[in-house]
N, C-alpha and C. Protein backbone atom coordinates (compact mmCIF):
# COMPACT_ATOMS: atom_id res chain seq x y z
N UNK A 1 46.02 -148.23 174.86
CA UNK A 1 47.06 -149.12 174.36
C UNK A 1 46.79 -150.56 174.82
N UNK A 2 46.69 -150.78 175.94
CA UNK A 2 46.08 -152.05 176.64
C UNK A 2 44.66 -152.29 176.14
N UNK A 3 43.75 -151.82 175.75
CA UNK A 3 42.57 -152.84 174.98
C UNK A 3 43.10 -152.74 173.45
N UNK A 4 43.79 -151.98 172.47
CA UNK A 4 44.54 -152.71 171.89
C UNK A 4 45.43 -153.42 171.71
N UNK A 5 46.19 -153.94 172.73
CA UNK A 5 46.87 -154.92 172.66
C UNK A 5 45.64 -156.15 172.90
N UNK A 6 44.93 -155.70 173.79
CA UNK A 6 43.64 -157.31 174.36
C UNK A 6 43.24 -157.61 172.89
N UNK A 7 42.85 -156.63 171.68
CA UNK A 7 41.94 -156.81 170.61
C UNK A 7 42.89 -157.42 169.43
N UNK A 8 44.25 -156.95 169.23
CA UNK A 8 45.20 -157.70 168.55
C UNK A 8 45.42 -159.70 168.68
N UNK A 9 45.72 -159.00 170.41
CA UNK A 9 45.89 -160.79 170.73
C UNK A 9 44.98 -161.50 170.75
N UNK A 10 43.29 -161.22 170.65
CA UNK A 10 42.29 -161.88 170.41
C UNK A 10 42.38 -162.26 168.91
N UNK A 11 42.54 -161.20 168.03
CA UNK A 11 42.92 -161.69 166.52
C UNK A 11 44.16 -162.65 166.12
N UNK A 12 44.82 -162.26 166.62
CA UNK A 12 45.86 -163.78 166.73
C UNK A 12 45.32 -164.61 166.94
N UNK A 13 45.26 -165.13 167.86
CA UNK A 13 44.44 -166.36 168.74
C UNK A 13 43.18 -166.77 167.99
N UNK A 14 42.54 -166.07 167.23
CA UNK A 14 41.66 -166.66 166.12
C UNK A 14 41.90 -167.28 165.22
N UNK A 15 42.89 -166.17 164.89
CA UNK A 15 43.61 -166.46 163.35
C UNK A 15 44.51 -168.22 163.45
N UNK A 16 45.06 -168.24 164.59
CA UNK A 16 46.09 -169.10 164.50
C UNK A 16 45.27 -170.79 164.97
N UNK A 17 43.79 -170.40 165.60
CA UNK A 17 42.88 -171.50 165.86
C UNK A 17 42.57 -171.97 164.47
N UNK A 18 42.16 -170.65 163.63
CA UNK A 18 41.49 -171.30 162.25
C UNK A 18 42.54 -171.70 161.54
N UNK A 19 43.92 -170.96 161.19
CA UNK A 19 44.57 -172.21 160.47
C UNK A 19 45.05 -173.40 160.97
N UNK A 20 45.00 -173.77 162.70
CA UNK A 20 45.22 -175.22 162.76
C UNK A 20 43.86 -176.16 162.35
N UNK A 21 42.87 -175.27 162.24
CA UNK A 21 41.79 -176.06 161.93
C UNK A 21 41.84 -176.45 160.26
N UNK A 22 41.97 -175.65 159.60
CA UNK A 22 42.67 -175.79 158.27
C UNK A 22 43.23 -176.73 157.85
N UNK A 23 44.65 -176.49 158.39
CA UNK A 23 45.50 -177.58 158.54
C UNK A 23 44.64 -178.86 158.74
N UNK A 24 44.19 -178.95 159.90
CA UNK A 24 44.08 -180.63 160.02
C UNK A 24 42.75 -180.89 159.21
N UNK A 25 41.89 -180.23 158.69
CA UNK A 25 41.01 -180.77 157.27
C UNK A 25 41.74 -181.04 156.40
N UNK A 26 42.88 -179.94 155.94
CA UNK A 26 43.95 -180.57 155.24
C UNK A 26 44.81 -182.03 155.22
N UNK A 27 45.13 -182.10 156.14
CA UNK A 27 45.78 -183.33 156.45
C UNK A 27 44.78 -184.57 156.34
N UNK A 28 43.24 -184.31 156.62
CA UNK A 28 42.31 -185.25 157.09
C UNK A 28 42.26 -185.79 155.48
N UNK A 29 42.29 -184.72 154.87
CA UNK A 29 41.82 -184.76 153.08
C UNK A 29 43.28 -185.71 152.22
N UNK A 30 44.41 -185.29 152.89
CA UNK A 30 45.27 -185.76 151.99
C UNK A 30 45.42 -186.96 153.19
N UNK A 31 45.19 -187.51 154.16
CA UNK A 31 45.62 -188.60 154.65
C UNK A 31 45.00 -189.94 153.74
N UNK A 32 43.79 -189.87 152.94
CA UNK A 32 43.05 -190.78 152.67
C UNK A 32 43.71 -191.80 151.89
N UNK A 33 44.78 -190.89 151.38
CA UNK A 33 45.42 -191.21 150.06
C UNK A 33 46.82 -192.13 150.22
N UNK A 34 47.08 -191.64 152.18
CA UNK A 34 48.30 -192.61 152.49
C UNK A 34 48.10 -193.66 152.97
N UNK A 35 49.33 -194.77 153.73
CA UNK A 35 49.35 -195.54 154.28
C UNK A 35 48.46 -195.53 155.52
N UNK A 36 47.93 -196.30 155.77
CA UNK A 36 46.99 -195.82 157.05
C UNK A 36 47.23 -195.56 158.55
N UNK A 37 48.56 -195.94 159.23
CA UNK A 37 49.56 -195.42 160.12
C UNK A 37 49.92 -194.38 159.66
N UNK A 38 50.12 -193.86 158.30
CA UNK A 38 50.97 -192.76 157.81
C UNK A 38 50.01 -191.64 158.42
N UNK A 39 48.64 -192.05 157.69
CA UNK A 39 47.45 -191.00 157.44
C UNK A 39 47.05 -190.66 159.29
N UNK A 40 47.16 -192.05 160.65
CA UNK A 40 46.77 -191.82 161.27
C UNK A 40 47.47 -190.67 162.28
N UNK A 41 49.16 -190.87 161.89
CA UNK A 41 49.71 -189.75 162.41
C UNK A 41 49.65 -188.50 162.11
N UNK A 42 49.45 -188.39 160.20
CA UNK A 42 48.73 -186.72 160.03
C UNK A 42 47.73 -186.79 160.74
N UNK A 43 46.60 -187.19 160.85
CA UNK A 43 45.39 -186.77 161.66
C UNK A 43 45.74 -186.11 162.98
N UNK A 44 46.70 -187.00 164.07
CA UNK A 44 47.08 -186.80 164.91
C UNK A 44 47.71 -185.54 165.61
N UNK A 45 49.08 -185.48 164.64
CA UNK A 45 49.41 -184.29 164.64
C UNK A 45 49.52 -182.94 163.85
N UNK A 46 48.30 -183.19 163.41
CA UNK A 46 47.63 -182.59 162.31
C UNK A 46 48.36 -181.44 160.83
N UNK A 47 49.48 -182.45 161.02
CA UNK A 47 50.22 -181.99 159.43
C UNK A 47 50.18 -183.08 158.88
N UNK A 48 50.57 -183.48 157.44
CA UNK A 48 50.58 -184.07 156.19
C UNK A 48 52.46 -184.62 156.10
N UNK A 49 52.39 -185.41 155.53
CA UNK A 49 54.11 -185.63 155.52
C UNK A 49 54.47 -184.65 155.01
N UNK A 50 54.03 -184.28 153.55
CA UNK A 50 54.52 -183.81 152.24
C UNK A 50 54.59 -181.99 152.74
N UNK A 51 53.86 -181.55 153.93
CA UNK A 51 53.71 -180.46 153.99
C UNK A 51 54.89 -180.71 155.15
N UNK A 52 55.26 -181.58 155.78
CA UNK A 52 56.16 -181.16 156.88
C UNK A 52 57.53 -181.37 156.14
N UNK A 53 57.76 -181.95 155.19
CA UNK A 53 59.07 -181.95 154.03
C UNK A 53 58.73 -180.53 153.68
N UNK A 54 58.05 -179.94 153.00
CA UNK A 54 58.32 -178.93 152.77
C UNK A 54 58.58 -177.52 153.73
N UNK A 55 58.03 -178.13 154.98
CA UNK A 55 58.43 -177.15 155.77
C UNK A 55 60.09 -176.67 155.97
N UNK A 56 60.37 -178.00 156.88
CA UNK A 56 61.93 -177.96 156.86
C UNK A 56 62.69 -178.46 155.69
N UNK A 57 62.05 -178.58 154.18
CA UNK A 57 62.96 -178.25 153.26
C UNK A 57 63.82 -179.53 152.44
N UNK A 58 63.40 -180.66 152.89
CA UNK A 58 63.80 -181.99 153.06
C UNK A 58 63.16 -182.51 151.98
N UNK A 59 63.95 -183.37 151.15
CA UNK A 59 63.08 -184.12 150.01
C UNK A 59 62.92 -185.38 150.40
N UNK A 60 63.86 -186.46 150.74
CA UNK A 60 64.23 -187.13 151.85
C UNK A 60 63.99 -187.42 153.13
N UNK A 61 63.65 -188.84 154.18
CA UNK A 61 63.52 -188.88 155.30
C UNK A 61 64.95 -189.39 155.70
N UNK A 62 66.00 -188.00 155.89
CA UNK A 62 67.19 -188.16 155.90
C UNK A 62 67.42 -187.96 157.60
N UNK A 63 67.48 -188.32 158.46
CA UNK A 63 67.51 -187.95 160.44
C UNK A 63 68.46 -186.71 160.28
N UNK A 64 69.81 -186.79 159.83
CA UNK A 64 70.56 -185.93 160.16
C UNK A 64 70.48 -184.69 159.39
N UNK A 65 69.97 -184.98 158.11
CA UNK A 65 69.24 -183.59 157.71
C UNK A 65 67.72 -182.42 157.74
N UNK A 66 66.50 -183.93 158.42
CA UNK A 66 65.81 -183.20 159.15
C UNK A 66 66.21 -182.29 160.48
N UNK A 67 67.36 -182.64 161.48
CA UNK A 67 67.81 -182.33 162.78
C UNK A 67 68.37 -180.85 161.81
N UNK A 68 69.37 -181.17 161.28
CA UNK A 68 69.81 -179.84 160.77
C UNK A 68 68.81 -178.77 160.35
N UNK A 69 68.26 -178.81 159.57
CA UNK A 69 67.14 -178.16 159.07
C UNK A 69 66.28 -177.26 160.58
N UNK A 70 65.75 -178.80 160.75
CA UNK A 70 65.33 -178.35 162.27
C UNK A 70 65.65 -177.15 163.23
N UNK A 71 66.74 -177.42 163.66
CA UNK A 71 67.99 -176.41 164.19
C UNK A 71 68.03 -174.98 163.65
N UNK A 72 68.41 -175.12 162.73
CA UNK A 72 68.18 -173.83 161.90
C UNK A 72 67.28 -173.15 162.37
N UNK A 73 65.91 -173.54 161.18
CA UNK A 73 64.76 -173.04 161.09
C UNK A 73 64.03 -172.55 162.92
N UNK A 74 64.28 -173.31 163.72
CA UNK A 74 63.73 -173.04 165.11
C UNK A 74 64.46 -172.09 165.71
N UNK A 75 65.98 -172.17 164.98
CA UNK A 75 66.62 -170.98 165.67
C UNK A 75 66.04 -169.15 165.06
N UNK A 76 66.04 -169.68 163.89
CA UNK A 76 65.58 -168.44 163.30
C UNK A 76 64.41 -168.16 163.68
N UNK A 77 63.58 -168.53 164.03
CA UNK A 77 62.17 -168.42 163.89
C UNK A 77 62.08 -167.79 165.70
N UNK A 78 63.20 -167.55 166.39
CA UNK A 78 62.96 -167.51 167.86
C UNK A 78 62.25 -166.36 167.86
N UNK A 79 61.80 -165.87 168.70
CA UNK A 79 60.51 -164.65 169.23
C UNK A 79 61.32 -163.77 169.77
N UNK A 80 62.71 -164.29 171.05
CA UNK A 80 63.68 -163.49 170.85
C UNK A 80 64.53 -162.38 169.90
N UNK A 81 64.80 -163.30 168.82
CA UNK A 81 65.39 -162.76 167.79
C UNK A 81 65.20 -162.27 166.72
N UNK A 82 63.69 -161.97 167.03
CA UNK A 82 62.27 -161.27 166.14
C UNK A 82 61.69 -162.16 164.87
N UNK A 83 61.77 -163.14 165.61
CA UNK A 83 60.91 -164.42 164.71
C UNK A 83 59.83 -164.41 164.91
N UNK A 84 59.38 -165.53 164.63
CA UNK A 84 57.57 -165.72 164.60
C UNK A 84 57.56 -167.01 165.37
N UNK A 85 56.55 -166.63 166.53
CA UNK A 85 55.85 -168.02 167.37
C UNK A 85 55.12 -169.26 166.50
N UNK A 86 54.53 -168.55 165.63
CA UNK A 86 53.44 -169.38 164.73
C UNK A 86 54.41 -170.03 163.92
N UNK A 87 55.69 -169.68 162.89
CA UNK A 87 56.04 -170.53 162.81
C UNK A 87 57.44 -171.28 163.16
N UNK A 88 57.57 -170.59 164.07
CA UNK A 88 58.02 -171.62 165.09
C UNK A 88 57.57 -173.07 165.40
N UNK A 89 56.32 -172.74 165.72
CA UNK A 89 55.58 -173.78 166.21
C UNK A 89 55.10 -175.10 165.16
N UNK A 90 55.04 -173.93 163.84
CA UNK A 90 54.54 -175.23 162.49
C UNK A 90 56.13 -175.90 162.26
N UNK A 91 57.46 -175.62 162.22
CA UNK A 91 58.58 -176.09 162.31
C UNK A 91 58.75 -177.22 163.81
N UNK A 92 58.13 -176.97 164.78
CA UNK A 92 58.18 -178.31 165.48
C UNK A 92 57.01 -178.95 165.15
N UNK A 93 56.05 -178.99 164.96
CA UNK A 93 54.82 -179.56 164.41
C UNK A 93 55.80 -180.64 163.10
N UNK A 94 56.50 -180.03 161.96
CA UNK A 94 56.64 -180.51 160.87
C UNK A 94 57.76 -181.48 161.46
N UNK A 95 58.63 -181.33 162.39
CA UNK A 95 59.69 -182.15 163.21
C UNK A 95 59.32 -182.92 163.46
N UNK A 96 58.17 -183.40 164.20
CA UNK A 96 57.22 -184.37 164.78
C UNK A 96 56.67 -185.24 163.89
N UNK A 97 56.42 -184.84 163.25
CA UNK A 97 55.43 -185.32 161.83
C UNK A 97 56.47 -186.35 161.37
N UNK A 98 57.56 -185.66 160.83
CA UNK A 98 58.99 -186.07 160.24
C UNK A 98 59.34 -187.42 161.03
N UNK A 99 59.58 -187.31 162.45
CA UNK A 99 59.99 -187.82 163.67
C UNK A 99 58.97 -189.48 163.42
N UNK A 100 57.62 -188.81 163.37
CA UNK A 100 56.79 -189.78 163.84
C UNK A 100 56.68 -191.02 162.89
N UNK A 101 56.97 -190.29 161.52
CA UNK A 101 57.00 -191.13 159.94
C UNK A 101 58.40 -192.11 160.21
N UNK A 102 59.67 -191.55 160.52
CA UNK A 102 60.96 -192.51 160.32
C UNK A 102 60.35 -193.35 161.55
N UNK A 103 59.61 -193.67 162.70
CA UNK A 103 58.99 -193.88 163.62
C UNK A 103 58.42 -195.51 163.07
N UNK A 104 57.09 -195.36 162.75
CA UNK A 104 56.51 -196.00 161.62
C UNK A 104 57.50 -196.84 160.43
N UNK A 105 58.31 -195.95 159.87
CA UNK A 105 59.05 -196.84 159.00
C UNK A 105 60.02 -198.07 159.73
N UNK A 106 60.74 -197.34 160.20
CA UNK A 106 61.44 -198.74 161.42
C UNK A 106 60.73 -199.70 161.40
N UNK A 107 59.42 -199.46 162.08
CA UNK A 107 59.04 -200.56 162.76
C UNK A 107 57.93 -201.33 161.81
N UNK A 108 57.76 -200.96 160.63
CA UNK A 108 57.62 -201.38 159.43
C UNK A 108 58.59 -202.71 158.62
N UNK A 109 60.18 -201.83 158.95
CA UNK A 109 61.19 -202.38 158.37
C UNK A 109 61.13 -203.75 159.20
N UNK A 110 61.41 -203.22 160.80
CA UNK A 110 61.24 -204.78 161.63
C UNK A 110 60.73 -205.56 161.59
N UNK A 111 58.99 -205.55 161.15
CA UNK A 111 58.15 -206.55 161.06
C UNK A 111 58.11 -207.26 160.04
N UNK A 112 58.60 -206.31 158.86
CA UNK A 112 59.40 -207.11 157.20
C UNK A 112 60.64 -207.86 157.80
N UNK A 113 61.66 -207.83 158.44
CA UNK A 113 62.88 -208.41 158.89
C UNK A 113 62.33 -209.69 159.17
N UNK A 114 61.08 -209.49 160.54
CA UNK A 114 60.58 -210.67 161.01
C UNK A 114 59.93 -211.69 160.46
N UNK A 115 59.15 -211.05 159.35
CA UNK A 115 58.45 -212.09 158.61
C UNK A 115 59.32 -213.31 158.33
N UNK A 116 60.71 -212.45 157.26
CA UNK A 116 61.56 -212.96 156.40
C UNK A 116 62.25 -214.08 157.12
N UNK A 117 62.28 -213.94 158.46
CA UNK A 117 63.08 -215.01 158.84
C UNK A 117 62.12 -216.11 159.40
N UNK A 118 60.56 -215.60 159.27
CA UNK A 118 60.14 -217.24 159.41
C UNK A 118 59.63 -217.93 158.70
């Protein structure tokens, strides 16, 4: 029972290396196409905007409806409550992503504010 459990959790742990590797070719492929802060935070945290909207469900970079969403989805997804770690983990990944974009936009908006007033 114990070297199948060692041989399972080695297949996990593969499995879940190659789709972050996935992922961030993914992201590397569709970043080309964004803003280049946009593209440098997919690289970074190696999701895509458009894939972290679709994660938590969001059409919109709405704060109080990513948080909601958020909430949810992380609650459900607990390991406790016979969820899944993996995506668990792509639901804070897509939070971040989300997080990091209204991030960027701000301080986008500010430096447009600043221009304007000189």
């Amino acid at each position: 029972i114990l070297v199948g459990a060692q041989v399972v959790g080695r297949a996990f742990m593969r499995a879940l290396r190659q789709e972050f590797a996935a992922s961030r070719a993914a992201a590397d492929a569709r970043g080309r196409s964004e803003r280049p802060q946009s593209a440098a935070a997919s690289r970074i945290i190696g999701i895509s905007l458009q894939e972290a909207q679709q994660i938590l469900n969001v059409s919109n970079l709405n704060p109080e409806e990513i948080q909601k969403n958020y909430d949810h989805l992380f609650k459900v997804n607990d390991k406790s409550v016979g969820g899944s770690f993996y995506l668990q983990s792509k639901v804070v990944r897509a939070k971040e992503r989300l997080d990091e974009e209204l991030r960027i936009q701000a301080k986008d908006e500010k430096e447009k504010s600043r221009k304007a007033e000189t």
